[in-house]
N, C-alpha and C. Protein backbone atom coordinates (compact mmCIF):
# COMPACT_ATOMS: atom_id res chain seq x y z
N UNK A 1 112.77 97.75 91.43
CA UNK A 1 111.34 97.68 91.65
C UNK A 1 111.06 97.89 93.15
N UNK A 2 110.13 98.96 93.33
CA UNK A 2 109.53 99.20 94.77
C UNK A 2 108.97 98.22 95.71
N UNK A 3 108.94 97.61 96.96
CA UNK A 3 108.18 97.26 97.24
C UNK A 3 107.33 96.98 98.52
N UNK A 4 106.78 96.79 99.06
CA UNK A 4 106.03 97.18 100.40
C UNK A 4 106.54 95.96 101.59
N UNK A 5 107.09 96.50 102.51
CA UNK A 5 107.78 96.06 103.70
C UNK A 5 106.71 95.61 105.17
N UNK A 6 106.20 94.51 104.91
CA UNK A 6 105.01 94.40 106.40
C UNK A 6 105.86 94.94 107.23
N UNK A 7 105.67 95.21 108.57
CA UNK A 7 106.44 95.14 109.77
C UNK A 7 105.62 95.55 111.15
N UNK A 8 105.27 94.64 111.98
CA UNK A 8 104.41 95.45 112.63
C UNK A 8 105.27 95.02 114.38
N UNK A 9 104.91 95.93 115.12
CA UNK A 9 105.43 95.99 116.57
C UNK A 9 104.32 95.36 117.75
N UNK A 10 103.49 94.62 117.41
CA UNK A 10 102.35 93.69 117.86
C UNK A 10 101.67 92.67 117.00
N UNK A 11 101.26 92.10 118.13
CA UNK A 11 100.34 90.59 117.80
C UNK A 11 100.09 90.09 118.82
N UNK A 12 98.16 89.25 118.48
CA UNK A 12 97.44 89.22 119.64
C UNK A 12 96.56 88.24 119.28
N UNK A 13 96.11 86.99 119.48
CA UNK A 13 95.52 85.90 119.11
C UNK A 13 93.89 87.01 118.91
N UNK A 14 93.47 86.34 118.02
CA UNK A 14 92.32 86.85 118.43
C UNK A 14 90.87 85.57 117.74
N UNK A 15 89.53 85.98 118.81
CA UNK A 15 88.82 85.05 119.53
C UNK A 15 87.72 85.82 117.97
N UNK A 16 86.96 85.64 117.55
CA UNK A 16 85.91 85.93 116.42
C UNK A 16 84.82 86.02 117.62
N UNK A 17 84.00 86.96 117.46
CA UNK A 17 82.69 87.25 118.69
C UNK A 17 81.97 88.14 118.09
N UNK A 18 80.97 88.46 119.22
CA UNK A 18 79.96 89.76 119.07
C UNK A 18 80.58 90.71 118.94
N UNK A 19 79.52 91.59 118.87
CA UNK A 19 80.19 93.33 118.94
C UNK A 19 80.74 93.79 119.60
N UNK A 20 80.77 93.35 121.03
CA UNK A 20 81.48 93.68 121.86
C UNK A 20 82.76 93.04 121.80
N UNK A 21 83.46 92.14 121.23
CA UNK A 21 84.74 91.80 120.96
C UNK A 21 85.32 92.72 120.04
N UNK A 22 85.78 93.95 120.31
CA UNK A 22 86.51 94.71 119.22
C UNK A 22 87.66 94.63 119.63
N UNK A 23 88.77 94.37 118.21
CA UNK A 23 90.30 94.54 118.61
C UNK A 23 90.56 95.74 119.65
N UNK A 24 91.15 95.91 120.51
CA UNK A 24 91.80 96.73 121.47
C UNK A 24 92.91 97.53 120.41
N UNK A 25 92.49 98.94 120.69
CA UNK A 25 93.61 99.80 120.23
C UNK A 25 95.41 99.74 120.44
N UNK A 26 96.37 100.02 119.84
CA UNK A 26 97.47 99.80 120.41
C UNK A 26 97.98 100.58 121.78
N UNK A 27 98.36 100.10 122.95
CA UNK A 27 98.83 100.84 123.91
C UNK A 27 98.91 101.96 123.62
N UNK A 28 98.42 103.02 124.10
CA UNK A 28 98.55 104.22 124.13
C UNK A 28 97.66 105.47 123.22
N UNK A 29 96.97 104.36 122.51
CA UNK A 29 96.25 105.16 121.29
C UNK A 29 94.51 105.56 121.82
N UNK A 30 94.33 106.89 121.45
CA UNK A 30 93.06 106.97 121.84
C UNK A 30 91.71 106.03 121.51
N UNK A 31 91.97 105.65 120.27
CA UNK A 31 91.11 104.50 119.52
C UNK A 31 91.43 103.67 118.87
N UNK A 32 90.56 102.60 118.05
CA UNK A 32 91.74 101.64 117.26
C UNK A 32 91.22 102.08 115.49
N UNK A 33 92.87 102.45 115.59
CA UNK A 33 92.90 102.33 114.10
C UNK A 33 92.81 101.26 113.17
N UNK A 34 92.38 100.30 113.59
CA UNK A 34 92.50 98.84 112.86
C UNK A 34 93.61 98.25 112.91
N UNK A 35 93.58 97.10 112.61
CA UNK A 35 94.70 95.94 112.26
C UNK A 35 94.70 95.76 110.72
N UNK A 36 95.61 94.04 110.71
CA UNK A 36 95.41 93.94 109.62
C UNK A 36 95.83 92.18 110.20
N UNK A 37 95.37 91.10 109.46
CA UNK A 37 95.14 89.97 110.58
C UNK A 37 96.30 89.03 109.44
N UNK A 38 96.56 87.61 110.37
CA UNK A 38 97.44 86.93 109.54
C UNK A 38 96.33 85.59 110.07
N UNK A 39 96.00 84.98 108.84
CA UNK A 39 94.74 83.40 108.89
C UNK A 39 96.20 82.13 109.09
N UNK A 40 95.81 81.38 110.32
CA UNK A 40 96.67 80.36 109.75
C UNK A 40 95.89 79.58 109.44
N UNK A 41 94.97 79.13 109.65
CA UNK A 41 94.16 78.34 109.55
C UNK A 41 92.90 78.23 108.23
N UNK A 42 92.97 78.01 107.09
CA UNK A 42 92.08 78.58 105.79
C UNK A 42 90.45 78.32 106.29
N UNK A 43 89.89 79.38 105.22
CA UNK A 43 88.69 79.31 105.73
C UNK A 43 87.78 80.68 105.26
N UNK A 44 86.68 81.19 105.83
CA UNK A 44 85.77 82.18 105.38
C UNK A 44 85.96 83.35 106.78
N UNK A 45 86.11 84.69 106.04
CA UNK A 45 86.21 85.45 107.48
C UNK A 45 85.63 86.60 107.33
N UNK A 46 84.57 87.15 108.93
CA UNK A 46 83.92 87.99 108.43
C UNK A 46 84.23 89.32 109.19
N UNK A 47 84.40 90.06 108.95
CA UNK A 47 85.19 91.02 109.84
C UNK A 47 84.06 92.63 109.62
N UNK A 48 84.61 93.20 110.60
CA UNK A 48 84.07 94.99 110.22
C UNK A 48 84.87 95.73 109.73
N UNK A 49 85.23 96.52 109.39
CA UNK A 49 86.37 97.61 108.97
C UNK A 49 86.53 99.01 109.90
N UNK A 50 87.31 99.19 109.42
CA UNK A 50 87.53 100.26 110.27
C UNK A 50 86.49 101.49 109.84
N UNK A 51 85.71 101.46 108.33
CA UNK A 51 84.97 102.14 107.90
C UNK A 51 83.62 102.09 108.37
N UNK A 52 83.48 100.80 108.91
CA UNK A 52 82.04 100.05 109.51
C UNK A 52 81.61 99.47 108.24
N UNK A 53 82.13 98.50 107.12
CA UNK A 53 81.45 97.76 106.63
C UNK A 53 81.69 96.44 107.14
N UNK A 54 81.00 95.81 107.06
CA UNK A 54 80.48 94.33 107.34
C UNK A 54 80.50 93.25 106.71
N UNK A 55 81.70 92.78 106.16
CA UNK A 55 81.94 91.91 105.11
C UNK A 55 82.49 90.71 105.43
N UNK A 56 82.32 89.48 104.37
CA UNK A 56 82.53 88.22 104.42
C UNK A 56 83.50 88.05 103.29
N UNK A 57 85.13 87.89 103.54
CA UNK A 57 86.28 87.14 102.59
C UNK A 57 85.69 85.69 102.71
N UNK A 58 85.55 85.11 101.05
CA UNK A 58 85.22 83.60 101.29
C UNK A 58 86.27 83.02 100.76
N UNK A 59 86.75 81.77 101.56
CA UNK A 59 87.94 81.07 100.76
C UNK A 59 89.45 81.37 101.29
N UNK A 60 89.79 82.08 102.57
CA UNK A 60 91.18 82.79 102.51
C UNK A 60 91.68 81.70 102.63
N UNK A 61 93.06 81.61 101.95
CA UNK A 61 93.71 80.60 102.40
C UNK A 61 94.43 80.50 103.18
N UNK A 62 95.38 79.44 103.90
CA UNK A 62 95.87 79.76 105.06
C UNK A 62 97.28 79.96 104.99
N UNK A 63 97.60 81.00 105.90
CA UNK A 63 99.15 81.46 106.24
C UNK A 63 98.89 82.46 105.39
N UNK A 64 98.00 83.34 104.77
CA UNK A 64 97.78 84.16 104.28
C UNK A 64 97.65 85.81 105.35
N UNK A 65 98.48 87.35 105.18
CA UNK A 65 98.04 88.39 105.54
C UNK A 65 97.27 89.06 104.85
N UNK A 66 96.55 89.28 105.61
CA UNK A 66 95.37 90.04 105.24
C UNK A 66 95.05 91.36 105.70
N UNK A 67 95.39 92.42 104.14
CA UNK A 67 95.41 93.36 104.15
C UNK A 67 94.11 94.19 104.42
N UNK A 68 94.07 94.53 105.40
CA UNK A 68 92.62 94.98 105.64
C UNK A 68 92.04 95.72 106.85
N UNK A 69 92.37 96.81 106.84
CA UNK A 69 92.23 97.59 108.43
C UNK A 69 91.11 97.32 108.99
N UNK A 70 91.13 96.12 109.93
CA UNK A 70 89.83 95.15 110.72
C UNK A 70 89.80 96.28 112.10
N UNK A 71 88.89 96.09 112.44
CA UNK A 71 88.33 96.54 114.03
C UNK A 71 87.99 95.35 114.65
N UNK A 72 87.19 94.38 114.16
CA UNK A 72 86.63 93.11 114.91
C UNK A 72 86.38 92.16 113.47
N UNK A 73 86.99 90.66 114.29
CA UNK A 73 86.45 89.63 113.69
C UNK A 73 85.05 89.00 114.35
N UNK A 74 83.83 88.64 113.26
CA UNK A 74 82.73 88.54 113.46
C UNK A 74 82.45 86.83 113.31
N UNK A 75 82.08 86.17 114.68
CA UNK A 75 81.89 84.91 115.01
C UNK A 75 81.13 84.26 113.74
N UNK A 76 79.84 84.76 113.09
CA UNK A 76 78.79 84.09 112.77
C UNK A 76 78.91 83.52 111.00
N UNK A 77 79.85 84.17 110.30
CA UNK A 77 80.17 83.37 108.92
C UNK A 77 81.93 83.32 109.10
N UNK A 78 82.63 83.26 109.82
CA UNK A 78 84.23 83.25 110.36
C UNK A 78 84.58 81.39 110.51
N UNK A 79 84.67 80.41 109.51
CA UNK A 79 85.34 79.37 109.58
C UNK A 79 86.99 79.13 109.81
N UNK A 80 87.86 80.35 109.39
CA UNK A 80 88.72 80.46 109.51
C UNK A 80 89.82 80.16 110.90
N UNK A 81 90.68 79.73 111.23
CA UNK A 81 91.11 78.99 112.66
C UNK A 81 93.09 80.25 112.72
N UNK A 82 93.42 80.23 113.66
CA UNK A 82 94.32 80.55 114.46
C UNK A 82 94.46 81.92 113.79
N UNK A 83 93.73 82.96 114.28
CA UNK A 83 93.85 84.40 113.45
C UNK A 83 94.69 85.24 114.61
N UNK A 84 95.30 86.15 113.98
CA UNK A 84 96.02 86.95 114.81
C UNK A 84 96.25 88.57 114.21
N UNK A 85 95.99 88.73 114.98
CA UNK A 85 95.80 90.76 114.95
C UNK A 85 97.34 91.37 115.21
N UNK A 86 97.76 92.08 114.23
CA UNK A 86 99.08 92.51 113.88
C UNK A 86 98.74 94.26 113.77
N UNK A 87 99.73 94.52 114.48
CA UNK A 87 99.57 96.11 114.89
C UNK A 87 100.79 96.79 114.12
């Protein structure tokens, strides 16, 4: 049976804010292709996508990855605690 291997070559605490808090692209990259975040902390998280939607996960639990090519975590429905941006 096949199966999918995380592995990423970064990680970066990251702070939930305004618009102007967008994840930083990886060294060297013209833009950011998104992340994909790891919650330690359970909770509600509201993030943008890399598509520009604007959505609220309710409930993640914690120590959970979260598959989800993020650009920015969004302060204002984000209960969620110790998030980290995985490149």
């Amino acid at each position: 049976m096949a199966y999918q291997r995380l592995q990423v070559g970064r990680a970066a605490a990251v702070t939930p804010g305004a618009a102007t808090a967008v994840i930083p692209p990886i060294t060297g990259a013209p833009s950011s292709n998104g992340c994909i975040l790891y919650i330690g902390g359970a909770g509600d998280v509201q993030v943008i996508t890399v598509g520009g939607d604007n959505i609220t996960f309710v409930g993640v639990v914690a120590g959970t990855f979260f598959p989800v090519l993020v650009k920015q975590v969004v302060s204002t429905s984000t209960t969620a605690t110790d998030i980290l941006a995985l490149w």
